[in-house]
PDB file of N, CA and C in Angstrom:
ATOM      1  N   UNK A   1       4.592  15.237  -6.630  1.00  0.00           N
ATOM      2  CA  UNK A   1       4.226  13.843  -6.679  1.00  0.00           C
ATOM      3  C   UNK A   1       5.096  13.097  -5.670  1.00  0.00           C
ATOM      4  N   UNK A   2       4.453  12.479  -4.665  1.00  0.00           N
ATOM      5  CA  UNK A   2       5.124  11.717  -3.676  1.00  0.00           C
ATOM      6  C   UNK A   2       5.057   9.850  -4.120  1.00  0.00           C
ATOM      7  N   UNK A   3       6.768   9.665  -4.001  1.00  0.00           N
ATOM      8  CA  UNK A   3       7.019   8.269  -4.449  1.00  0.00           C
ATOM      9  C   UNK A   3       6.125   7.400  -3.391  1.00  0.00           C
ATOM     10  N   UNK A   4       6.097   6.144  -3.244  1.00  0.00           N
ATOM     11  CA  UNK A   4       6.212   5.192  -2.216  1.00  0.00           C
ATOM     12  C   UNK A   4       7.388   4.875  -1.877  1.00  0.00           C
ATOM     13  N   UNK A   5       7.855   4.898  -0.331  1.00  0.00           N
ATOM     14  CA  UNK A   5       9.261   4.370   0.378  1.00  0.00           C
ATOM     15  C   UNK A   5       8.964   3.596   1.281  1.00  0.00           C
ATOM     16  N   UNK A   6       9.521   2.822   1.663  1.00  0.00           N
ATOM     17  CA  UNK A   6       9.826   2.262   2.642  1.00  0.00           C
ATOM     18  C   UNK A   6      10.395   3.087   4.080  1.00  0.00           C
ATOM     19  N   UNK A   7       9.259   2.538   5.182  1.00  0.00           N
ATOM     20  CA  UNK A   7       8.810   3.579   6.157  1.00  0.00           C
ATOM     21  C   UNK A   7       7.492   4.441   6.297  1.00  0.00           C
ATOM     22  N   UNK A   8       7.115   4.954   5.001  1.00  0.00           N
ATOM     23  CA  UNK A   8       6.585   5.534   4.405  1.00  0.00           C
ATOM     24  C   UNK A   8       5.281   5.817   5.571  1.00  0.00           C
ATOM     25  N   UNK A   9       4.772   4.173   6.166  1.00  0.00           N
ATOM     26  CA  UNK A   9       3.782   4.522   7.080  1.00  0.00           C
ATOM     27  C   UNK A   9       4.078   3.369   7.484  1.00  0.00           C
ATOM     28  N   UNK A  10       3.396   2.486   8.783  1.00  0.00           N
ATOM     29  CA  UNK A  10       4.103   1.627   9.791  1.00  0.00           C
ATOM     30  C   UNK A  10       4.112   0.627   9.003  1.00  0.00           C
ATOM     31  N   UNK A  11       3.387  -0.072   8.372  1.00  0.00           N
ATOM     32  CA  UNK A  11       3.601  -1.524   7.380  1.00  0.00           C
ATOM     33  C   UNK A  11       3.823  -1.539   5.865  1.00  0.00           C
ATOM     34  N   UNK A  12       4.643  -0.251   5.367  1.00  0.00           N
ATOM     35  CA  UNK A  12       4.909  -0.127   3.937  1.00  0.00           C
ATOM     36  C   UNK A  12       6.383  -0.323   4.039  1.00  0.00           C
ATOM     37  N   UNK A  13       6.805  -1.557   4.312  1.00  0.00           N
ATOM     38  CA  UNK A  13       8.200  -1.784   4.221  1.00  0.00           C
ATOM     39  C   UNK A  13       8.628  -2.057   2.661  1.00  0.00           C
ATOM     40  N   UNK A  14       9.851  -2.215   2.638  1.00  0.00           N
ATOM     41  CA  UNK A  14      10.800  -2.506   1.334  1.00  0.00           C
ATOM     42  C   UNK A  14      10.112  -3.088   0.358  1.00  0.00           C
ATOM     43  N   UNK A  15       9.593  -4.983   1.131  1.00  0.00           N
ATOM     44  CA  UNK A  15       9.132  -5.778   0.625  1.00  0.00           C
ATOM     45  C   UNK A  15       7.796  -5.242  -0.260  1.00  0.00           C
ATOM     46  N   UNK A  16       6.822  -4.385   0.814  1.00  0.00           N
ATOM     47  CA  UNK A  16       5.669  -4.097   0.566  1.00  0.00           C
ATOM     48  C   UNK A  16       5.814  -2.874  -1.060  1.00  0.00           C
ATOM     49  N   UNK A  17       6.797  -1.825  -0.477  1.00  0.00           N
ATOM     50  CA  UNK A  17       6.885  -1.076  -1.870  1.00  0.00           C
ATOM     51  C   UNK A  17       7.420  -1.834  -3.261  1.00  0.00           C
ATOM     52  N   UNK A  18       8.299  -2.846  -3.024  1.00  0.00           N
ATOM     53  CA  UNK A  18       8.763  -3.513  -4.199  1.00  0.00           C
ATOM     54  C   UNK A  18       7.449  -4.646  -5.019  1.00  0.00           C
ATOM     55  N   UNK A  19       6.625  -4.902  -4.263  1.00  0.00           N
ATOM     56  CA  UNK A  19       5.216  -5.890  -4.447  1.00  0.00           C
ATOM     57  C   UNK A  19       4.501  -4.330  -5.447  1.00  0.00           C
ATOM     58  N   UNK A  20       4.464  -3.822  -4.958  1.00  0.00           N
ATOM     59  CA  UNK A  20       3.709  -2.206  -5.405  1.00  0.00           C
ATOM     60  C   UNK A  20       3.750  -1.941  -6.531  1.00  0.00           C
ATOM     61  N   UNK A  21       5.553  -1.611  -6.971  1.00  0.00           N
ATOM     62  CA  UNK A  21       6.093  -1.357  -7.880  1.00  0.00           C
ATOM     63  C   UNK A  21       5.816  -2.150  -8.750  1.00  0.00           C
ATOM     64  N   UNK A  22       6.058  -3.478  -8.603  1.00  0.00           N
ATOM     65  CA  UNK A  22       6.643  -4.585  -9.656  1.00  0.00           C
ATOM     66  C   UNK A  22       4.505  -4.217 -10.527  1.00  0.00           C
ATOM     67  N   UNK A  23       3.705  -4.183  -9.733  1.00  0.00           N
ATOM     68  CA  UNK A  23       2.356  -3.343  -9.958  1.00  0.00           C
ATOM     69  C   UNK A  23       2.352  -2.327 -11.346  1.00  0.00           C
ATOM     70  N   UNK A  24       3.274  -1.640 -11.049  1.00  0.00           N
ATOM     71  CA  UNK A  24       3.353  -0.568 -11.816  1.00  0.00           C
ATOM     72  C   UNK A  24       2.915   0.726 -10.780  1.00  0.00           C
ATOM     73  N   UNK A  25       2.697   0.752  -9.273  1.00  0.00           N
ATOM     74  CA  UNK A  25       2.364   1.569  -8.556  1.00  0.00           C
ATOM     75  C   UNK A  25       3.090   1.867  -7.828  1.00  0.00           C
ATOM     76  N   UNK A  26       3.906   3.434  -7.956  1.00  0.00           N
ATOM     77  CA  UNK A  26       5.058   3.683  -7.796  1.00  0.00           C
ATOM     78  C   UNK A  26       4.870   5.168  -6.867  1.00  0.00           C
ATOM     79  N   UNK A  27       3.632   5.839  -7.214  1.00  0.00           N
ATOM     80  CA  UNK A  27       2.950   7.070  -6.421  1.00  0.00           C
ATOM     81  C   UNK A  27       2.097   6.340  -5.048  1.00  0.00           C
ATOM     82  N   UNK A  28       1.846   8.177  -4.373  1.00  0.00           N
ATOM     83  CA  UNK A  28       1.094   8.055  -3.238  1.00  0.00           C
ATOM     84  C   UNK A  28      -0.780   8.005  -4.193  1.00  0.00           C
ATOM     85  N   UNK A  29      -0.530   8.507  -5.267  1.00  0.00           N
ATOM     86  CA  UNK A  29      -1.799   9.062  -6.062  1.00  0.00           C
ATOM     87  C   UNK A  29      -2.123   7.839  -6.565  1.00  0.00           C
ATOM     88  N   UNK A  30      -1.346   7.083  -7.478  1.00  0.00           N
ATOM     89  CA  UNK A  30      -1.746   5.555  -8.044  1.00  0.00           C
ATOM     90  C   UNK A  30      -1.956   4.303  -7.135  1.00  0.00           C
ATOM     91  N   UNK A  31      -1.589   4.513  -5.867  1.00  0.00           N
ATOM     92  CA  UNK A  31      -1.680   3.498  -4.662  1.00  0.00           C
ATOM     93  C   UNK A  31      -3.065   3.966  -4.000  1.00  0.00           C
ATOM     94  N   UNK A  32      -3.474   5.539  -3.875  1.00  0.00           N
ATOM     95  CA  UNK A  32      -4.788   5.647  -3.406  1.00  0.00           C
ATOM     96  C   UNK A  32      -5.734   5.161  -4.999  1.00  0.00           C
ATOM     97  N   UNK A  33      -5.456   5.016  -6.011  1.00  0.00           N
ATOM     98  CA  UNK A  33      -6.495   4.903  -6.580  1.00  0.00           C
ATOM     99  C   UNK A  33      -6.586   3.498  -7.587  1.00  0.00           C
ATOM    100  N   UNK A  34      -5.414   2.707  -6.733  1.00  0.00           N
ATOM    101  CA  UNK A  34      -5.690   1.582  -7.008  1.00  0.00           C
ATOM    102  C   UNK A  34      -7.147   0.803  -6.593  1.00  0.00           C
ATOM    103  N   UNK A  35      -7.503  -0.368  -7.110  1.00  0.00           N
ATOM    104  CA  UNK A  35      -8.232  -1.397  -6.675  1.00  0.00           C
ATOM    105  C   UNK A  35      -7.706  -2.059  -5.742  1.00  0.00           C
ATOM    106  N   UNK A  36      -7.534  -1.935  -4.288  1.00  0.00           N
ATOM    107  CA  UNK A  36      -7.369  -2.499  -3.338  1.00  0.00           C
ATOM    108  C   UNK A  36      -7.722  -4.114  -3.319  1.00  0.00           C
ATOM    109  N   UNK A  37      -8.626  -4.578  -3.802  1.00  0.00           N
ATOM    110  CA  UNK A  37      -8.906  -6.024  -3.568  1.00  0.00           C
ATOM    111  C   UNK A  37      -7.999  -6.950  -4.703  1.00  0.00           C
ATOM    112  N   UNK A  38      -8.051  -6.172  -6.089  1.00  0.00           N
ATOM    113  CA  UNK A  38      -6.822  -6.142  -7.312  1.00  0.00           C
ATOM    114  C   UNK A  38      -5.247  -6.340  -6.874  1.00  0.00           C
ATOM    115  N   UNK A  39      -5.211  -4.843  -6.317  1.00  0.00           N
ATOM    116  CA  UNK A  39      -3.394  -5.243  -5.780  1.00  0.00           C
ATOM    117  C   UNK A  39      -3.498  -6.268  -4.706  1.00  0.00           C
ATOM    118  N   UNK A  40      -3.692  -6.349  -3.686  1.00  0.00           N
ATOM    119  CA  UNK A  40      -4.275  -7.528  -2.934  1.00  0.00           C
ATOM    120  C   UNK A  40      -3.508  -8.447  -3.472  1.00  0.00           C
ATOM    121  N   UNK A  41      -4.600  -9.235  -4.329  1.00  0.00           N
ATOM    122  CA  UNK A  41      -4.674 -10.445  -5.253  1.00  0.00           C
ATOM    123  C   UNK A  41      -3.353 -10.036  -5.726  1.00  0.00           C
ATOM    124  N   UNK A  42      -3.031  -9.463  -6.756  1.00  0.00           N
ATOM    125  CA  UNK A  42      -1.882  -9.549  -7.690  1.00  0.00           C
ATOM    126  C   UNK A  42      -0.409  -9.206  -6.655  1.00  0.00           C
ATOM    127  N   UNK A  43      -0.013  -8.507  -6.180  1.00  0.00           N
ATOM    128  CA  UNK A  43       0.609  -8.220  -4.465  1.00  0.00           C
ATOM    129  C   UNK A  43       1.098  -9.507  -3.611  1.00  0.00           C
ATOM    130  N   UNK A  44       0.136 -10.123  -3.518  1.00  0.00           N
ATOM    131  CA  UNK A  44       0.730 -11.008  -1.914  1.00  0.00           C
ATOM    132  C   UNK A  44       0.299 -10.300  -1.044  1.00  0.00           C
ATOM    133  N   UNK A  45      -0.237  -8.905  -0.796  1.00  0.00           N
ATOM    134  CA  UNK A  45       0.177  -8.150   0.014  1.00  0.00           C
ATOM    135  C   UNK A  45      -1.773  -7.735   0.814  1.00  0.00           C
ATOM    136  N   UNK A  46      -1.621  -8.559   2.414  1.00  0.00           N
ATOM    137  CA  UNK A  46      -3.225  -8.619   2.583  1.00  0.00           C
ATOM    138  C   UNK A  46      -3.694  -6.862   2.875  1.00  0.00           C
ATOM    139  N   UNK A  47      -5.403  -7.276   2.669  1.00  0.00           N
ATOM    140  CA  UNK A  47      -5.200  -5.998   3.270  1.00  0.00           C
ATOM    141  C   UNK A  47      -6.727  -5.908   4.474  1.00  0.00           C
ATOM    142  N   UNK A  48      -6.844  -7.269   4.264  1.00  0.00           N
ATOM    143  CA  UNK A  48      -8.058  -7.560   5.732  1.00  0.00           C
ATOM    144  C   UNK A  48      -7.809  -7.743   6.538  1.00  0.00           C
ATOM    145  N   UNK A  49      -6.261  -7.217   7.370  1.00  0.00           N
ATOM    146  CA  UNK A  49      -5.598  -7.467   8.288  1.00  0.00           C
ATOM    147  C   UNK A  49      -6.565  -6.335   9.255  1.00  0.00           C
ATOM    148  N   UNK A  50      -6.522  -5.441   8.899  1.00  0.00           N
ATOM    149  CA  UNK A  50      -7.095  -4.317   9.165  1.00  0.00           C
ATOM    150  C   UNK A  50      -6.322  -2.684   9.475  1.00  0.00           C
ATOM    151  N   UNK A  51      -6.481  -2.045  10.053  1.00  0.00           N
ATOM    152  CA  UNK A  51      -5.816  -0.737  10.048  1.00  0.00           C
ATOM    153  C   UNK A  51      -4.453  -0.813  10.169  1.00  0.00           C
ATOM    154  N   UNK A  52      -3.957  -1.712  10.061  1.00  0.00           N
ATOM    155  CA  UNK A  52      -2.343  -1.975  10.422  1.00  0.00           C
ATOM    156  C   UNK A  52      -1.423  -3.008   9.098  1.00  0.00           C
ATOM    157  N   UNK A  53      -2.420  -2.669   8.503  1.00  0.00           N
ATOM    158  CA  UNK A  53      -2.444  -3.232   6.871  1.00  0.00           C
ATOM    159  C   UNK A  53      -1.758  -2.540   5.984  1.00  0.00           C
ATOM    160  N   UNK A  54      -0.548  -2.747   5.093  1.00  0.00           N
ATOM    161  CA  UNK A  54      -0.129  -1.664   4.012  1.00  0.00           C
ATOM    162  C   UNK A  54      -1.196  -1.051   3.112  1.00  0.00           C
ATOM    163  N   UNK A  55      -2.216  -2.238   2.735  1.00  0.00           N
ATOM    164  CA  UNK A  55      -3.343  -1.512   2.078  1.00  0.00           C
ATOM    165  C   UNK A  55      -4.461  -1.688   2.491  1.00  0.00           C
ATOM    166  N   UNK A  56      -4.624  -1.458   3.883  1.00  0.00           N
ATOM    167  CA  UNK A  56      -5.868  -0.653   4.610  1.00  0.00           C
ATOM    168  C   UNK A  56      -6.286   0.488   4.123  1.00  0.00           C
ATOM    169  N   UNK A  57      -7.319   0.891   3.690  1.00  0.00           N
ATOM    170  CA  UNK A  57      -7.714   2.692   2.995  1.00  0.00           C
ATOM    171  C   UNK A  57      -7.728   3.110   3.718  1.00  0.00           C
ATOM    172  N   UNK A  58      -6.766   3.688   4.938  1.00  0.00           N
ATOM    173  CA  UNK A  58      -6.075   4.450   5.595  1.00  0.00           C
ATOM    174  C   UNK A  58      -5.071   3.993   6.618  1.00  0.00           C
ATOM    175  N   UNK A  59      -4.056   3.891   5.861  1.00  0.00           N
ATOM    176  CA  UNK A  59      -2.652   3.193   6.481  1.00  0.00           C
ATOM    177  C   UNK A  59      -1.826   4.084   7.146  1.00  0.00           C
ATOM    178  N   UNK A  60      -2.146   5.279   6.820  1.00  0.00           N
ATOM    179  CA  UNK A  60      -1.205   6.579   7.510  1.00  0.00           C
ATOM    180  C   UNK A  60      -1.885   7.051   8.184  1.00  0.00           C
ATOM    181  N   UNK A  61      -2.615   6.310   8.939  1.00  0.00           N
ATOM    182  CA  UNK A  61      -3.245   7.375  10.348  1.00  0.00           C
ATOM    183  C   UNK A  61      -3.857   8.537  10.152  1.00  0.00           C
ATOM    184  N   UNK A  62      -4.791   7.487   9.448  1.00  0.00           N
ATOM    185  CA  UNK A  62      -6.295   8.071   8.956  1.00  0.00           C
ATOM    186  C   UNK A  62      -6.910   8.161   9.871  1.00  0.00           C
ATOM    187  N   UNK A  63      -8.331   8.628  10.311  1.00  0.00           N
ATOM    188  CA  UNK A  63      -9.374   8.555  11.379  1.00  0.00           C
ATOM    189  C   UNK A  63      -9.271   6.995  11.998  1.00  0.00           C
ATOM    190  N   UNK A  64      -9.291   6.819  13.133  1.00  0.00           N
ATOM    191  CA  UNK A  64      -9.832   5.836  14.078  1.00  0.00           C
ATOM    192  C   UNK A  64     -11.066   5.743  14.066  1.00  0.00           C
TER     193      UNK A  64
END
């Protein structure tokens, strides 16, 4: 089971994993199977920025 860190992928900084956590989403497994538009909202944390987004559905250099 892989935590979330900071670094983790280019826009999952400190701030971004501690928004996560305070979530209750503390995995790589509970962050893919979150409700993205949910954490969003509850987060602060956008994610219509687009691929350069902490929660873009593929933030780690997923397909282009």
């Amino acid at each position: 089971m892989s935590f979330l860190r900071d670094g983790m992928c280019p826009h999952l900084n400190r701030n971004n994993v501690e928004a996560l956590k305070n979530l209750g989403i503390k995995t790589v497994v509970e962050f893919v199977a979150a409700n993205l538009e949910e954490t969003s909202k509850n987060s602060g944390i956008s994610y219509k920025v687009g691929q350069k987004s902490a929660l873009s559905p593929m933030p780690c250099g997923g397909p282009s």
